[in-house]
Protein backbone atom coordinates (compact mmCIF):
# COMPACT_ATOMS: atom_id res chain seq x y z
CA UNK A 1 0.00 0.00 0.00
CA UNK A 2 1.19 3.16 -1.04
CA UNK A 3 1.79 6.21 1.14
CA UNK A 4 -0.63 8.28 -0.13
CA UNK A 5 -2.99 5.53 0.51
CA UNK A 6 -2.24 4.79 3.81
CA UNK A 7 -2.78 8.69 4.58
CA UNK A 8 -6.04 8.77 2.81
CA UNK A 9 -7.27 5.79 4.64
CA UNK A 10 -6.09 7.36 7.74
CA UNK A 11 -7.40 11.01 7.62
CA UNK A 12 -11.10 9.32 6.66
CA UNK A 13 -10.95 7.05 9.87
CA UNK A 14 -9.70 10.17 11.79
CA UNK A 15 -12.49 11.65 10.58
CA UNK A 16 -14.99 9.58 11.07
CA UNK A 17 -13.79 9.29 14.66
CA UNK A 18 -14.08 12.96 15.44
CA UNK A 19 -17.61 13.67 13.79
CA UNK A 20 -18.89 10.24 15.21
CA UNK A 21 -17.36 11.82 18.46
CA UNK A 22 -18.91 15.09 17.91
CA UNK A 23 -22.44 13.67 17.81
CA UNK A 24 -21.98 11.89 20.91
CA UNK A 25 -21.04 15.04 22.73
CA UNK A 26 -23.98 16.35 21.07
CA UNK A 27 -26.57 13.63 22.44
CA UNK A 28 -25.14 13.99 25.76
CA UNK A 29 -24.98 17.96 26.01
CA UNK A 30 -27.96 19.67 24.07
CA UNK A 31 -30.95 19.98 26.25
CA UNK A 32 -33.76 18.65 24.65
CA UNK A 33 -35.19 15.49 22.85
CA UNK A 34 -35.59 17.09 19.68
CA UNK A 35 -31.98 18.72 19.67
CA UNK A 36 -30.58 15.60 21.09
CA UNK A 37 -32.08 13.23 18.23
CA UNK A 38 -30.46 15.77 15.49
CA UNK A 39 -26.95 15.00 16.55
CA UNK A 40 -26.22 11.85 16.61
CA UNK A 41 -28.20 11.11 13.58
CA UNK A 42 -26.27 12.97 11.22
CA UNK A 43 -23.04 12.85 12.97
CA UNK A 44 -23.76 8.60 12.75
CA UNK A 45 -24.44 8.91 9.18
CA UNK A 46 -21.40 10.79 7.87
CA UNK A 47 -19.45 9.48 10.71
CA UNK A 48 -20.19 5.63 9.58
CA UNK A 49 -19.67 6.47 5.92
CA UNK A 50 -16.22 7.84 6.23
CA UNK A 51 -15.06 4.96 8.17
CA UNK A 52 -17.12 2.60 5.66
CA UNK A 53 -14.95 4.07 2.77
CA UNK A 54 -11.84 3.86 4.30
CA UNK A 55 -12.44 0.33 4.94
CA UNK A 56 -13.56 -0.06 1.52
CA UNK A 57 -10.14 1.52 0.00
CA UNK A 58 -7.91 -0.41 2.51
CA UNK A 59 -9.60 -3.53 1.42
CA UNK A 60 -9.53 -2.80 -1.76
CA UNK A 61 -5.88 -2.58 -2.58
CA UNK A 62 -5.08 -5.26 -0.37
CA UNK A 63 -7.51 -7.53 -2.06
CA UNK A 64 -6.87 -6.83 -5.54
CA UNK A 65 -10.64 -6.27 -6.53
CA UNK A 66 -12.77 -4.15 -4.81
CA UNK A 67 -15.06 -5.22 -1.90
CA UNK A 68 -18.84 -4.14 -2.39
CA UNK A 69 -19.96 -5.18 1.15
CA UNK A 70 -18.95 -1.55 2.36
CA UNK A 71 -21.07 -0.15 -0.51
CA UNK A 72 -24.00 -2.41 1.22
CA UNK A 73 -23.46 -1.48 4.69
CA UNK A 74 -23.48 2.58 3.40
CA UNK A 75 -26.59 2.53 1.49
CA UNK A 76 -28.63 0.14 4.13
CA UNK A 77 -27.43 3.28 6.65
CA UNK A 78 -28.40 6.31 4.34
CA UNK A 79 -31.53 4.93 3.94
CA UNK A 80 -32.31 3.70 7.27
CA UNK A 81 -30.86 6.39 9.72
CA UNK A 82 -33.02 9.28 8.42
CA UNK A 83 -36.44 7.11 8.39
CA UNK A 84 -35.60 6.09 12.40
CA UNK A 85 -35.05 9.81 12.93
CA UNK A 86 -37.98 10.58 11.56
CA UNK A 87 -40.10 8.12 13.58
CA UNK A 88 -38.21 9.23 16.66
CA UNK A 89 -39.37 13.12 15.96
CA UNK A 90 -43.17 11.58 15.49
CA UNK A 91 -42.88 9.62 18.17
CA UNK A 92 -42.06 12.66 20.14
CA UNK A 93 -44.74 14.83 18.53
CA UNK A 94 -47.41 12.39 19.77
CA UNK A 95 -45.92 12.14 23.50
CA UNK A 96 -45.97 15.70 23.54
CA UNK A 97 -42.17 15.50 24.52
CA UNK A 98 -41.38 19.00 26.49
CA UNK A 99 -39.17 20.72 24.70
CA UNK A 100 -36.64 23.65 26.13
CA UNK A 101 -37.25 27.50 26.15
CA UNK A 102 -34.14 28.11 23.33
CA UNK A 103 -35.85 25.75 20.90
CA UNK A 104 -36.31 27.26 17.65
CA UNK A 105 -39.76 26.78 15.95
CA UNK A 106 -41.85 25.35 18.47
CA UNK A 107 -45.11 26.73 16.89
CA UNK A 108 -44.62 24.20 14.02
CA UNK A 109 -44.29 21.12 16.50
CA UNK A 110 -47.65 22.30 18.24
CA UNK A 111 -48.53 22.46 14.42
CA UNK A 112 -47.79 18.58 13.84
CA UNK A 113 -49.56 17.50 16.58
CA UNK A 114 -52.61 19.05 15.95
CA UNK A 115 -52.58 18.06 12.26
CA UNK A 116 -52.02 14.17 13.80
CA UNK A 117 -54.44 14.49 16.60
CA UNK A 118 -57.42 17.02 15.67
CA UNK A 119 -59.89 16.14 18.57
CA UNK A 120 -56.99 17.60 21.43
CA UNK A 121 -57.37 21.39 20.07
């Protein structure tokens, strides 16, 4: 493997270590359930997918012929992780999950709930 390989492979893992680590700071620290379920969601995604390529170039050139079972594991996450967010957020809406003073928008949440629940106005 090639030098500029190796770094390559090694600033995508970094990567994907610090936004992966980013998110988690982010689910522990923001105040809310709607703020928390934004960070790790993305930071998971792109997080995940950096280390997913990495692992799909290192393999590669080792191998000889690329490996497609990263390319799996990337698009079963891109779809999946924003359709579990979303459930999360409606699954919030309908508890009527309290949400924080500094939360922006919170007019459209009331919104949401009414639109899924019209006999509670």
């Amino acid at each position: 493997m090639t030098v500029f390989l190796e770094v390559v492979v090694s600033v995508l893992l970094v990567f994907g270590a610090i936004v992966m680590l980013i998110g988690s700071i982010g689910l522990a620290k923001l105040p809310d359930y709607f703020t928390r379920l934004h960070a790790p969601t993305k930071a998971s995604t792109l997080g995940v997918a950096c280390i997913l390529v990495a692992s799909m170039i290192f393999f590669s050139v080792q191998l000889g012929h690329v490996n497609l079972k990263e390319v799996l594991i990337t698009m079963f996450l891109l779809i999946t992780a924003p359709v579990a967010a979303h459930m999360l957020g409606k699954a919030g809406l309908h508890y009527k999950v309290k949400m924080t003073d500094s939360t922006q928008n919170q007019h459209l949440a009331k919104k949401a709930y009414l639109q899924q629940n019209p006999d509670d106005k």
